[in-house]
C-alpha atoms as a PDB file:
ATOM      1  CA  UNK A   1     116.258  63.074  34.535  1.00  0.00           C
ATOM      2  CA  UNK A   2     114.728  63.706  37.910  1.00  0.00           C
ATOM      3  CA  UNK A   3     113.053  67.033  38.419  1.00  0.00           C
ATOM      4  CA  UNK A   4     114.087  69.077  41.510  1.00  0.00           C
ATOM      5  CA  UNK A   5     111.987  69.636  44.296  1.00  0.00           C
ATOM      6  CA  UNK A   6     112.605  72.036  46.897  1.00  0.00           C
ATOM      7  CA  UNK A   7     110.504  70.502  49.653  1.00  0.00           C
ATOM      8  CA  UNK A   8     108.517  67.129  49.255  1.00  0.00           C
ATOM      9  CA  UNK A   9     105.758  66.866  46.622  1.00  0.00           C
ATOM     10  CA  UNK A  10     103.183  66.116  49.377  1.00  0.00           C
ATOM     11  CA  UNK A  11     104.857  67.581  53.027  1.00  0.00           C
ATOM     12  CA  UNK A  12     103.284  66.537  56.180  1.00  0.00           C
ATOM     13  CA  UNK A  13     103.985  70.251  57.939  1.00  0.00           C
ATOM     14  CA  UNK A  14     102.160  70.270  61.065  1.00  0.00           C
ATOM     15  CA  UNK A  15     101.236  74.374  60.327  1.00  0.00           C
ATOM     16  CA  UNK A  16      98.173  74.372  62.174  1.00  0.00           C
ATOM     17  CA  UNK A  17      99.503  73.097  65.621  1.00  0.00           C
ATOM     18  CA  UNK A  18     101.624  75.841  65.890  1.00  0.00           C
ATOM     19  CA  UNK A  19      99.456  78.730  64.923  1.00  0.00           C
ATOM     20  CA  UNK A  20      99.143  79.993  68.053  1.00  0.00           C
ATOM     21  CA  UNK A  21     103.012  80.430  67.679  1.00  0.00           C
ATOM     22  CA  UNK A  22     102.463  82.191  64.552  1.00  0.00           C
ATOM     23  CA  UNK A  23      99.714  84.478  65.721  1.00  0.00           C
ATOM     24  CA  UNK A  24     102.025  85.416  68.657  1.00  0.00           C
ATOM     25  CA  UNK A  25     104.954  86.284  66.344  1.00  0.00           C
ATOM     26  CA  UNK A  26     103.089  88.316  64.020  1.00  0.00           C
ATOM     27  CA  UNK A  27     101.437  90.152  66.612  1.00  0.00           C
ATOM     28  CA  UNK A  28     105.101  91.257  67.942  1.00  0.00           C
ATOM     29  CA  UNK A  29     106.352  91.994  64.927  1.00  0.00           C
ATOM     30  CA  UNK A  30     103.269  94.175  64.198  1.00  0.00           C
ATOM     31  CA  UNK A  31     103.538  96.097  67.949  1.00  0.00           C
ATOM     32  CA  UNK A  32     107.499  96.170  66.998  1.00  0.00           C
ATOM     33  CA  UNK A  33     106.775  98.442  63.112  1.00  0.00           C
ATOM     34  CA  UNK A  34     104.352 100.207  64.804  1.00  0.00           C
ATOM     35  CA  UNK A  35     106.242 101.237  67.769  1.00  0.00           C
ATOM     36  CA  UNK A  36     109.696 101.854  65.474  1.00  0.00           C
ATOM     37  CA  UNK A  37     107.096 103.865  63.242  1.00  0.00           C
ATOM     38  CA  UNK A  38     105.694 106.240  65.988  1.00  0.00           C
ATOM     39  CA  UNK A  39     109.207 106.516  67.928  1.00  0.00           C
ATOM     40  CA  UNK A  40     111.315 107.002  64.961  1.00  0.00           C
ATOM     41  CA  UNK A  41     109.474 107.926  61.822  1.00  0.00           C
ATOM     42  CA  UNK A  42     110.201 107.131  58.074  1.00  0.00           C
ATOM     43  CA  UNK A  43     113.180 108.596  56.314  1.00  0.00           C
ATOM     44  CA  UNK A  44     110.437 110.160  53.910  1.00  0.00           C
ATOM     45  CA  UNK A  45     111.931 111.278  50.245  1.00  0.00           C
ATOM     46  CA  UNK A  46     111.171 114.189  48.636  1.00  0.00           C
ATOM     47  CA  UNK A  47     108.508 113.063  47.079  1.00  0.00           C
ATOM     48  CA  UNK A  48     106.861 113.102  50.655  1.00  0.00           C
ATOM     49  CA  UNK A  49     108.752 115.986  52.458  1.00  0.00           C
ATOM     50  CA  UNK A  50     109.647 118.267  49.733  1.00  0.00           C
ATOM     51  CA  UNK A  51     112.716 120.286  48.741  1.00  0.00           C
ATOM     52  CA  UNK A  52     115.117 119.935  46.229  1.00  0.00           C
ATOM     53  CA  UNK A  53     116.950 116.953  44.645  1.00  0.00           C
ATOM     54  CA  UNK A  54     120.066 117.366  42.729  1.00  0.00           C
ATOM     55  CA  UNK A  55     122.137 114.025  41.676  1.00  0.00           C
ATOM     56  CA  UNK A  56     125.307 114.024  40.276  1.00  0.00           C
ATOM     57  CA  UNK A  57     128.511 112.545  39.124  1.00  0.00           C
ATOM     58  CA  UNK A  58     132.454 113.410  39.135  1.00  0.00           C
ATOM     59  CA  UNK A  59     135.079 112.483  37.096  1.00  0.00           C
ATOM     60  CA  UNK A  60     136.753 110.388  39.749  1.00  0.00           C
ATOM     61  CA  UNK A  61     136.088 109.786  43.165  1.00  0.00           C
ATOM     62  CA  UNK A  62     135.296 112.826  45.144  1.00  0.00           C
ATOM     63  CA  UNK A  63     135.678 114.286  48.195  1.00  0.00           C
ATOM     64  CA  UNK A  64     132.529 114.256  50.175  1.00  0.00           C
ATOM     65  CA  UNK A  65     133.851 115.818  53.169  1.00  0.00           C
ATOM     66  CA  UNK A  66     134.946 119.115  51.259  1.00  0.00           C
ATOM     67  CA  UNK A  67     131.629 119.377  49.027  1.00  0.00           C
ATOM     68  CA  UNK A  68     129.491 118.590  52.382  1.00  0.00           C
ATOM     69  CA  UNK A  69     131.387 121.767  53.696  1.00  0.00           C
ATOM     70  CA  UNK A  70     131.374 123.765  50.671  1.00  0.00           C
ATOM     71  CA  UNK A  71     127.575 123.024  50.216  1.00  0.00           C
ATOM     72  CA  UNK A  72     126.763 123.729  54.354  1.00  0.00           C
ATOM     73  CA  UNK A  73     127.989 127.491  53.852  1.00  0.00           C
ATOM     74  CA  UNK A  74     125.717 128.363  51.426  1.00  0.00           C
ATOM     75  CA  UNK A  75     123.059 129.504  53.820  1.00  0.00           C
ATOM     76  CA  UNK A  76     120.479 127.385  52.697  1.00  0.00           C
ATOM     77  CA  UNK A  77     119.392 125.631  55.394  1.00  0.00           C
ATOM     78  CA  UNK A  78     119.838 121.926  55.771  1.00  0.00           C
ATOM     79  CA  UNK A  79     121.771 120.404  52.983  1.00  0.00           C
ATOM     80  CA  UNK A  80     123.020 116.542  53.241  1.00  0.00           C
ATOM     81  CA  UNK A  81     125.182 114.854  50.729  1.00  0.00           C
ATOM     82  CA  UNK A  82     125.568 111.009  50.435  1.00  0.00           C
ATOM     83  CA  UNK A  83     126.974 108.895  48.131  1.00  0.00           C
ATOM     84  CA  UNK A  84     124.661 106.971  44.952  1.00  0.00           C
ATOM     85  CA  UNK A  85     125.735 103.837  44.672  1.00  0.00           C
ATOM     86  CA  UNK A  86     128.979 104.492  43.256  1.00  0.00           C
ATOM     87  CA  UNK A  87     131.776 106.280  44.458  1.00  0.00           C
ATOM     88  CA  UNK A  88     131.822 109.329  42.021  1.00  0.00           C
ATOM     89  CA  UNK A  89     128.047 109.161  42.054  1.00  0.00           C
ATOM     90  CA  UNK A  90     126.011 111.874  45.239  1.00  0.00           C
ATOM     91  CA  UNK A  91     122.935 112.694  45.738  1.00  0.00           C
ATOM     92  CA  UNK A  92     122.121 116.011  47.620  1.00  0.00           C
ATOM     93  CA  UNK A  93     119.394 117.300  49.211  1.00  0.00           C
ATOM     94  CA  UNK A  94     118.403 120.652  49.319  1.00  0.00           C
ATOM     95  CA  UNK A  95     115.202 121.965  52.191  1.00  0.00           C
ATOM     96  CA  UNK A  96     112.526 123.477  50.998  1.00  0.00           C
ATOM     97  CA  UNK A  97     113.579 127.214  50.295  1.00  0.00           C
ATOM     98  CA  UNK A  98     111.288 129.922  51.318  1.00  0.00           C
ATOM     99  CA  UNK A  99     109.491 131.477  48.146  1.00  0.00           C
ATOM    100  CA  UNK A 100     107.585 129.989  45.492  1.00  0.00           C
ATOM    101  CA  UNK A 101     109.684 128.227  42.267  1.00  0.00           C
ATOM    102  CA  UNK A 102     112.287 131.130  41.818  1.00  0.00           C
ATOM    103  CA  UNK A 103     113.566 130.855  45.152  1.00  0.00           C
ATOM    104  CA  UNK A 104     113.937 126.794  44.391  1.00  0.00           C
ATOM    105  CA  UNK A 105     116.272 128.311  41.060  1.00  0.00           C
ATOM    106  CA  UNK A 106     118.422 130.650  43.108  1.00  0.00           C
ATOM    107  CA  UNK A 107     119.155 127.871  45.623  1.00  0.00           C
ATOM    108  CA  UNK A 108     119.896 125.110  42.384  1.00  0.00           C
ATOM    109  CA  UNK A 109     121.893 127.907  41.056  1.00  0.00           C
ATOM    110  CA  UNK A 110     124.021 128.639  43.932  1.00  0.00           C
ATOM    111  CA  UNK A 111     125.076 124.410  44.816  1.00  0.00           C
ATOM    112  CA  UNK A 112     126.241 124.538  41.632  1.00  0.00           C
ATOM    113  CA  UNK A 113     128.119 127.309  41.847  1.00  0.00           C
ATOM    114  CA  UNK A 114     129.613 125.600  44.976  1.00  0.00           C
ATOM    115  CA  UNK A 115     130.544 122.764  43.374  1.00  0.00           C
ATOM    116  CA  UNK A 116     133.177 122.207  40.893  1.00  0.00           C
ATOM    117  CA  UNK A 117     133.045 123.031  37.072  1.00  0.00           C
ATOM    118  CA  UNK A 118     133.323 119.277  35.639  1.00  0.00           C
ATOM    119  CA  UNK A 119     130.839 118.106  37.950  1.00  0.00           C
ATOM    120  CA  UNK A 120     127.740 116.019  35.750  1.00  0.00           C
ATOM    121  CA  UNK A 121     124.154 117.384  36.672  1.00  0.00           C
ATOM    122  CA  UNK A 122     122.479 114.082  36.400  1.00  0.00           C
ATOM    123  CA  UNK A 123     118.767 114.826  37.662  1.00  0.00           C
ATOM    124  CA  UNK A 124     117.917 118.079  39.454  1.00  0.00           C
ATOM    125  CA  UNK A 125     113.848 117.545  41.117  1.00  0.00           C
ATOM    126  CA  UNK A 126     111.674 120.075  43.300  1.00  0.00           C
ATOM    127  CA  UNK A 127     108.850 119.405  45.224  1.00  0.00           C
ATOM    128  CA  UNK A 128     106.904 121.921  46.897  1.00  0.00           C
ATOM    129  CA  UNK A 129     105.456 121.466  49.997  1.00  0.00           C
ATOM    130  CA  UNK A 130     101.355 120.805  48.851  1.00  0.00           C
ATOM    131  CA  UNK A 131     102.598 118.469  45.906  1.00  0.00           C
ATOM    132  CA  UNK A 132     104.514 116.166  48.974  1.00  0.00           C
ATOM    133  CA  UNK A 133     101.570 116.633  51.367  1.00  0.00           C
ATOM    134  CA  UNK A 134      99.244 115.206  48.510  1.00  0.00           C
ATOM    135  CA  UNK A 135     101.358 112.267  47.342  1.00  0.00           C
ATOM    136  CA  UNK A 136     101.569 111.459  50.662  1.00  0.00           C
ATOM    137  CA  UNK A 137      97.597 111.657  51.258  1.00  0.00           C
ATOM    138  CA  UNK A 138      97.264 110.151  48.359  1.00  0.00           C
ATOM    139  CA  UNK A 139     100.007 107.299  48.288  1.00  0.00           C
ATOM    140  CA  UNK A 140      98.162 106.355  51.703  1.00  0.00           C
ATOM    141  CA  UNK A 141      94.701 106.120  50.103  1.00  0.00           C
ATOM    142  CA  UNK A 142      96.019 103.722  47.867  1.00  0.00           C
ATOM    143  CA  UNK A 143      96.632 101.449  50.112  1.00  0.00           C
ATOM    144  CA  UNK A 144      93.287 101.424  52.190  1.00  0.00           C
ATOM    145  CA  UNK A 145      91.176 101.040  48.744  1.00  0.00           C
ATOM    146  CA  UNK A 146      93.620  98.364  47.260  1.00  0.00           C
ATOM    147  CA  UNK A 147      92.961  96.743  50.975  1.00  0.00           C
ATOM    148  CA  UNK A 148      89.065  97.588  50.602  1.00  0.00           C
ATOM    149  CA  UNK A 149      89.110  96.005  47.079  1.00  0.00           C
ATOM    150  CA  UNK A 150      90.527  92.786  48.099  1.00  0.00           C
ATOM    151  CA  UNK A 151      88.259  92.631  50.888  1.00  0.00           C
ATOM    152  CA  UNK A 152      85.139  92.518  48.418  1.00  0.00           C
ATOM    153  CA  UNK A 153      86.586  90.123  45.917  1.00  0.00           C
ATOM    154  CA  UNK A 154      87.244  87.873  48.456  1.00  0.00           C
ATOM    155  CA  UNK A 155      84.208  88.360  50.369  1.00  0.00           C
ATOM    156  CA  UNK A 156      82.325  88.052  47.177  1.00  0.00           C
ATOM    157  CA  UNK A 157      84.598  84.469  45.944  1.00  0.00           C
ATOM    158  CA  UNK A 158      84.417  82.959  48.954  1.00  0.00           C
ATOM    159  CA  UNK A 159      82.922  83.861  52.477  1.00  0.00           C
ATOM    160  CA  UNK A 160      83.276  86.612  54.599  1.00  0.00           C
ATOM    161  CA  UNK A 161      85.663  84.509  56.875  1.00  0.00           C
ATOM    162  CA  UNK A 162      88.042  84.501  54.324  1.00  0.00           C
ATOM    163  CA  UNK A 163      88.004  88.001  53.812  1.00  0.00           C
ATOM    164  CA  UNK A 164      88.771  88.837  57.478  1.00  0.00           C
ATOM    165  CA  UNK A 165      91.380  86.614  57.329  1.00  0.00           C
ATOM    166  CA  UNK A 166      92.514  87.932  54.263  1.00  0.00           C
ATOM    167  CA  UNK A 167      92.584  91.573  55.443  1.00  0.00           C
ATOM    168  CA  UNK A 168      94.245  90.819  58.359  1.00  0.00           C
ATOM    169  CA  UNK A 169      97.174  89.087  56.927  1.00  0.00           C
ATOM    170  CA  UNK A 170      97.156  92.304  54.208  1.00  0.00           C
ATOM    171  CA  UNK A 171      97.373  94.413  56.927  1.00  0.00           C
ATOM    172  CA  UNK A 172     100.462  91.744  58.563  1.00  0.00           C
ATOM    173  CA  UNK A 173     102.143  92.570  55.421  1.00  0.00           C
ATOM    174  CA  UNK A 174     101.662  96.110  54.813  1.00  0.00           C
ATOM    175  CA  UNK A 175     102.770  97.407  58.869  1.00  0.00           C
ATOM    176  CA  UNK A 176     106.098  95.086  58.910  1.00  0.00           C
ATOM    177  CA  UNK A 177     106.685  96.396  55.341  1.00  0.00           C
ATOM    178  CA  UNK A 178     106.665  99.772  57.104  1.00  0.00           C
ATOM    179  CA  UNK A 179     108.423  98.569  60.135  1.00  0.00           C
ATOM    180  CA  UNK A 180     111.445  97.567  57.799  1.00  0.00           C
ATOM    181  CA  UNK A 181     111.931 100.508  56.809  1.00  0.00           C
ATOM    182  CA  UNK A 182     111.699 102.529  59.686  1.00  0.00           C
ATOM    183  CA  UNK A 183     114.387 100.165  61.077  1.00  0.00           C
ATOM    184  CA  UNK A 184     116.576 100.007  58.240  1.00  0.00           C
ATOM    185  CA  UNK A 185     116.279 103.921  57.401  1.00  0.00           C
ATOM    186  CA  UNK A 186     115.869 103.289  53.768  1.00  0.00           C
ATOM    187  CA  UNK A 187     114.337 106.199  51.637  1.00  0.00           C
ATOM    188  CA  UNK A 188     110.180 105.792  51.821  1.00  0.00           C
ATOM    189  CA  UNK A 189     109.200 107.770  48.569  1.00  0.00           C
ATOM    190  CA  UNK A 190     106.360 107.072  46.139  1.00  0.00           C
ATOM    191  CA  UNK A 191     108.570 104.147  44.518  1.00  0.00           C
ATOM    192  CA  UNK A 192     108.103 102.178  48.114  1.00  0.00           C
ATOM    193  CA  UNK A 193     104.508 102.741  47.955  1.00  0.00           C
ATOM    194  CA  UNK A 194     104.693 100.926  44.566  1.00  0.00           C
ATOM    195  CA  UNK A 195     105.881  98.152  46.157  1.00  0.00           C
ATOM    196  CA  UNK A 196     103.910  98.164  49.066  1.00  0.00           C
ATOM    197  CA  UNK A 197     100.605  97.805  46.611  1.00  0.00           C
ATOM    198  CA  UNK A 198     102.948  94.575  44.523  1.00  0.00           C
ATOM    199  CA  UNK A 199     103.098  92.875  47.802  1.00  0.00           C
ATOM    200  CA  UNK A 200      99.195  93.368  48.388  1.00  0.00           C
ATOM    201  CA  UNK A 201      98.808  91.835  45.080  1.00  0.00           C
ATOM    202  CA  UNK A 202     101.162  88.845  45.389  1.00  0.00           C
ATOM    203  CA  UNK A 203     100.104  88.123  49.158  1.00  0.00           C
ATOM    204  CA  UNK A 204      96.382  87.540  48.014  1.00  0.00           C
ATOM    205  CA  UNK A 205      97.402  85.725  45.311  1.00  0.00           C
ATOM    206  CA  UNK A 206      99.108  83.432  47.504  1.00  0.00           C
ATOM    207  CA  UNK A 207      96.481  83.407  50.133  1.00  0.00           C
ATOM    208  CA  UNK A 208      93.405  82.905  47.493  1.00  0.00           C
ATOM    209  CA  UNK A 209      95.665  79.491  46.285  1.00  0.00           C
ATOM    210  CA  UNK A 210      95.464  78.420  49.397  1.00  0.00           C
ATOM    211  CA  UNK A 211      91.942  79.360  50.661  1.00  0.00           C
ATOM    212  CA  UNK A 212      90.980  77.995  46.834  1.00  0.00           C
ATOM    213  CA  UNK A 213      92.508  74.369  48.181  1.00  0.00           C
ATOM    214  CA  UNK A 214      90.321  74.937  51.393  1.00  0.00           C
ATOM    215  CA  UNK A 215      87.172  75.534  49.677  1.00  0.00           C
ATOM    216  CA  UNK A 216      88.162  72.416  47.781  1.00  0.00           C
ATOM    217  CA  UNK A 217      88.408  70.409  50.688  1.00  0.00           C
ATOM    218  CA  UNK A 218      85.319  71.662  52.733  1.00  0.00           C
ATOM    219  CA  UNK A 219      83.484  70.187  49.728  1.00  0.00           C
ATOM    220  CA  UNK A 220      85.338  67.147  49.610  1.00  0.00           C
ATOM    221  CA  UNK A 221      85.701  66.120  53.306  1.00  0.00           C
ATOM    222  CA  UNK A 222      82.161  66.378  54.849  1.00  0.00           C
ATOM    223  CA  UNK A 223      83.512  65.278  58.416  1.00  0.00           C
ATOM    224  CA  UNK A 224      86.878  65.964  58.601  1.00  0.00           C
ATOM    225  CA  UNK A 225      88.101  67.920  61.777  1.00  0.00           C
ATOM    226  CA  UNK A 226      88.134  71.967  60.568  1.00  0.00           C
ATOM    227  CA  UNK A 227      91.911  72.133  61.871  1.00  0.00           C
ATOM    228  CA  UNK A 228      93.186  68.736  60.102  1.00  0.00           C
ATOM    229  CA  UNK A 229      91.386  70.166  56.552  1.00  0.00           C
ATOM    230  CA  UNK A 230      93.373  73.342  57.184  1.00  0.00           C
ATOM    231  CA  UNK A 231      96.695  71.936  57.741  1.00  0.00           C
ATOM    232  CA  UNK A 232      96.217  69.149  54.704  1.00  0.00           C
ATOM    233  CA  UNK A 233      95.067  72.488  52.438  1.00  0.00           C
ATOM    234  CA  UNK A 234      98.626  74.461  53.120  1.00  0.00           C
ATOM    235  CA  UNK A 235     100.786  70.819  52.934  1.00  0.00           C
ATOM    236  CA  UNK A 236      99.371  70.704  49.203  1.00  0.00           C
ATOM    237  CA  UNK A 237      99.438  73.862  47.548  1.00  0.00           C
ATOM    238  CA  UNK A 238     103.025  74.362  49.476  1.00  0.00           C
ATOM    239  CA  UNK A 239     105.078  73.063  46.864  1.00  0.00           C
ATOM    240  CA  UNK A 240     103.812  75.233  44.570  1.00  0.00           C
ATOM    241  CA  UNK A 241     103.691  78.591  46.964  1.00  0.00           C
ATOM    242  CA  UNK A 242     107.160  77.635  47.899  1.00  0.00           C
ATOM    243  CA  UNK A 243     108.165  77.642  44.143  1.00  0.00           C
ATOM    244  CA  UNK A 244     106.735  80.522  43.418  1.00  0.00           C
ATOM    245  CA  UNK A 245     108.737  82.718  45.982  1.00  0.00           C
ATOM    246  CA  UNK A 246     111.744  81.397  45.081  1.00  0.00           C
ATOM    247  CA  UNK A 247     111.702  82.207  41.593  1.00  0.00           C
ATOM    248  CA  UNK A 248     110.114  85.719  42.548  1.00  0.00           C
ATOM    249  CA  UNK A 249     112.825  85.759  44.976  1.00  0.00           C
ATOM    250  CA  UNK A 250     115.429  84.773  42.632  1.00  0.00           C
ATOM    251  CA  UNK A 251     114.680  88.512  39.755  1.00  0.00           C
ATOM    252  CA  UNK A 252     114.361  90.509  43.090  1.00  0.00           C
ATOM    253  CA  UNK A 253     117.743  89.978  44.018  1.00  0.00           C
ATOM    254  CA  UNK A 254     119.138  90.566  40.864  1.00  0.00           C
ATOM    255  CA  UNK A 255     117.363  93.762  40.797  1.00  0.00           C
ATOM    256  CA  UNK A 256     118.540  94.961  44.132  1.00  0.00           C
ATOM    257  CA  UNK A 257     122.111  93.892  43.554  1.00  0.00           C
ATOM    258  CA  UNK A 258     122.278  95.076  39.764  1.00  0.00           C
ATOM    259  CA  UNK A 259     119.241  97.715  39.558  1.00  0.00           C
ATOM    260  CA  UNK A 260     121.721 100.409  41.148  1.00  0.00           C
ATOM    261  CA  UNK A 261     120.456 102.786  43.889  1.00  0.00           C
ATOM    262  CA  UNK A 262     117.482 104.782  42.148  1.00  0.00           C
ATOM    263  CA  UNK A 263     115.315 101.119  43.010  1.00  0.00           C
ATOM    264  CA  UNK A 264     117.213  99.950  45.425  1.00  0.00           C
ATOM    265  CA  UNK A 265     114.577 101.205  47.849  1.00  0.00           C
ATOM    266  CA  UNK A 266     111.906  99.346  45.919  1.00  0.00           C
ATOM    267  CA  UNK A 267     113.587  95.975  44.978  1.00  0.00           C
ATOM    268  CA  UNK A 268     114.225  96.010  49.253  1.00  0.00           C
ATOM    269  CA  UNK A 269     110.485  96.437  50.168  1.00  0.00           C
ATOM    270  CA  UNK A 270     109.371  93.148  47.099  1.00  0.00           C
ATOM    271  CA  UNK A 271     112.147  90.958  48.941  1.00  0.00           C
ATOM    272  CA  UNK A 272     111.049  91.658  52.216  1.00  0.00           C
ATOM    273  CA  UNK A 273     106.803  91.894  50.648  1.00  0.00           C
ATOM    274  CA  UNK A 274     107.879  88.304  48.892  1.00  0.00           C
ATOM    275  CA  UNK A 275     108.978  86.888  52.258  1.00  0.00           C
ATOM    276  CA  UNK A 276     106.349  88.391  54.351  1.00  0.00           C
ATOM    277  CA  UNK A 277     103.781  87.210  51.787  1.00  0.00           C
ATOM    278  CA  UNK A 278     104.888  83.878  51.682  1.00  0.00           C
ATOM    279  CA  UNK A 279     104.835  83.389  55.475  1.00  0.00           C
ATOM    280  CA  UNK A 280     101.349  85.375  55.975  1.00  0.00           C
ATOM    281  CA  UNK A 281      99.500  83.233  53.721  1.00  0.00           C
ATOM    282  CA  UNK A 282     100.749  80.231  55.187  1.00  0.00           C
ATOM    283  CA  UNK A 283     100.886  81.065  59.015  1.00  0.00           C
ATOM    284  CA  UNK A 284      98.482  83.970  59.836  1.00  0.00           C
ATOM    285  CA  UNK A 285      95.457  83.946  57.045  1.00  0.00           C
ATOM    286  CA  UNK A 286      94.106  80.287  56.838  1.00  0.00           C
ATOM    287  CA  UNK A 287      95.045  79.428  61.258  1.00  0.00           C
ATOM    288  CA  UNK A 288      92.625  82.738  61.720  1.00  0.00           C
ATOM    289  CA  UNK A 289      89.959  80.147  59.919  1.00  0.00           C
ATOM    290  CA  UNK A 290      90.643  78.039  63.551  1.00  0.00           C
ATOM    291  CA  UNK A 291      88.792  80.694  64.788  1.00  0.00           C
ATOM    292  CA  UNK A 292      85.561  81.490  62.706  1.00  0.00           C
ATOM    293  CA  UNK A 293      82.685  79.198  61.998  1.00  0.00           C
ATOM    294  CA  UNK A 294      83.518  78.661  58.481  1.00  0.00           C
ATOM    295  CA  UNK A 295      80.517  76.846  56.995  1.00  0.00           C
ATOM    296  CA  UNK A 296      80.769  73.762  54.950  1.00  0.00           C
ATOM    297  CA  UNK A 297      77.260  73.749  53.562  1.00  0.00           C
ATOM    298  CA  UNK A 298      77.820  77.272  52.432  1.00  0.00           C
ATOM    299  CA  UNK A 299      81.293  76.566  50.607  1.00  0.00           C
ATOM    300  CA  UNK A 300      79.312  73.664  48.699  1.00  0.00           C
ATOM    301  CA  UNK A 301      76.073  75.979  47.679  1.00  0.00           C
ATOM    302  CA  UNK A 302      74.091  73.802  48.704  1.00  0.00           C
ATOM    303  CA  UNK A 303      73.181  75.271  52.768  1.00  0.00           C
ATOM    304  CA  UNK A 304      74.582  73.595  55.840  1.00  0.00           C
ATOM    305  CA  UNK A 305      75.892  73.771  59.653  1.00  0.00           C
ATOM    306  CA  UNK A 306      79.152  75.481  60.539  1.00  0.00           C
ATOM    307  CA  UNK A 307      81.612  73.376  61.121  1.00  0.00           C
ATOM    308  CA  UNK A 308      83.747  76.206  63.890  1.00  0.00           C
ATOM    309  CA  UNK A 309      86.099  73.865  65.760  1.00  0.00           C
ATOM    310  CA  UNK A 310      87.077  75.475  69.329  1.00  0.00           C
ATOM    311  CA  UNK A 311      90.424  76.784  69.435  1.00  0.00           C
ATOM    312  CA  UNK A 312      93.239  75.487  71.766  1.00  0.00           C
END
């Protein structure tokens, strides 16, 4: 029996002529999440804004419009109501009350007296306003030293090239991640930052396959022209990158169709981190090599001349 590929064993991609295409597509798509970010925010959970979380469930399906109005009179500020994933499932939110943890109780106490009697309190959560403002400080420091971190062990495995290029595609990753959801409006809570350091991890590991080939063939290929050694190094460890993400792929959406709603959110941001990944690896962090003097003498320990090839 013949095993299945996907794509040829040994493709003959021509990556490296168009990485100028790439470059130019990334860098929109980078302007784009940071523009959607500064014009129109995150839909932050409470875990980042604070306030009160209350999720429940009714015997059969109920009616939102009548709780939504039952729930708006209570003189607590803004309340919204939206439904779970199923259609006797809500989730309601709750502002920040005024008052330390007993005002949070009297403002729990009085939605459920709104609501009806056979309604099922499922989770009830409350965030204050320093707890969100320090998960928030600290979900974003996360980030930067899992970025840092990377930087070194790559900097310290191969060359400082690499790293750069590394970092930069990281960085491709972690802004269009953001940009996603900013379009989409899908909860960002601490769950999404979760996901946001997976797709750090899986991106490198992609990338340091790759850059692993082109160390390979720096040694191998004394005189071969810097952007036809790049292009051969994706075409060979493509199969297998390719592979990978489709299997990855293949759990993620299982998870976001079956996981229900609490990780919806988070299965979202690893199919989108998965895809992202994939492509940064390939199309932004080894064509940034094009334009460094990566250094053939150095990748074989043994001293020699940069081989930087002038970019198109």
């Amino acid at each position: 029996m013949k095993p299945i590929n996907l794509i040829p064993i040994k493709p003959n991609l021509n990556f490296i002529g168009k990485h100028k295409l790439f470059l130019m597509l990334s860098a929109v798509l980078v302007i784009f999440s940071l523009g959607l970010f500064m014009t129109k925010s995150l839909n932050y959970g409470i875990d980042f804004q604070g306030g009160i979380l209350i999720e429940i469930r009714t015997p059969e399906t109920g009616n939102i419009s009548q709780m939504r109005n039952d729930l708006s009179g209570l003189g607590l500020g803004e309340v919204s109501l939206q439904e779970f994933g199923q259609p006797t499932d809500f989730l309601i939110r709750v502002q920040k009350q005024d008052g330390g943890e007993g005002a949070q109780q009297v403002a729990v106490e009085k939605v459920k007296s709104a609501l009806p009697d056979n309604v099922e309190y499922r989770r009830t959560e409350f965030v204050g306003p320093k707890v969100s403002e320090e998960l928030l400080f600290d979900g974003v420091l996360a980030v930067i030293f899992a970025i840092i971190g990377i930087l070194a062990y790559i900097w310290f495995r191969f060359e400082w090239q690499f790293g750069i290029c590394a970092i930069v595609a990281l960085t491709h990753d972690v802004l269009t991640t953001i940009g996603i959801f900013s379009l989409t409006g899908l909860e960002f809570n601490l769950s999404t930052v979760a996901a946001i350091l997976t797709i750090a991890g899986y991106s490198i590991n992609d990338t340091v396959v790759v850059f692993d080939r082109v160390r390979e063939n720096l040694r191998k290929y004394k005189t071969k022209p810097l952007k036809e050694l790049l292009n051969e190094s994706i075409n060979e460890t493509l199969s297998r990158t390719v592979m990978t993400s489709v299997t990855t792929l293949l759990a993620l959406g299982s998870l976001y169709i079956l996981g229900g709603e609490v990780i919806r959110g988070f299965s979202f941001g690893m199919i989108w981190g998965v895809l992202i990944g994939t492509y940064s690896s390939i199309c932004v962090a080894v064509p940034l090599l094009v334009y460094l003097s990566v250094n053939r003498g150095t990748a074989n320990s043994s001293g020699g001349a940069p081989v930087g090839e002038t970019a198109d």
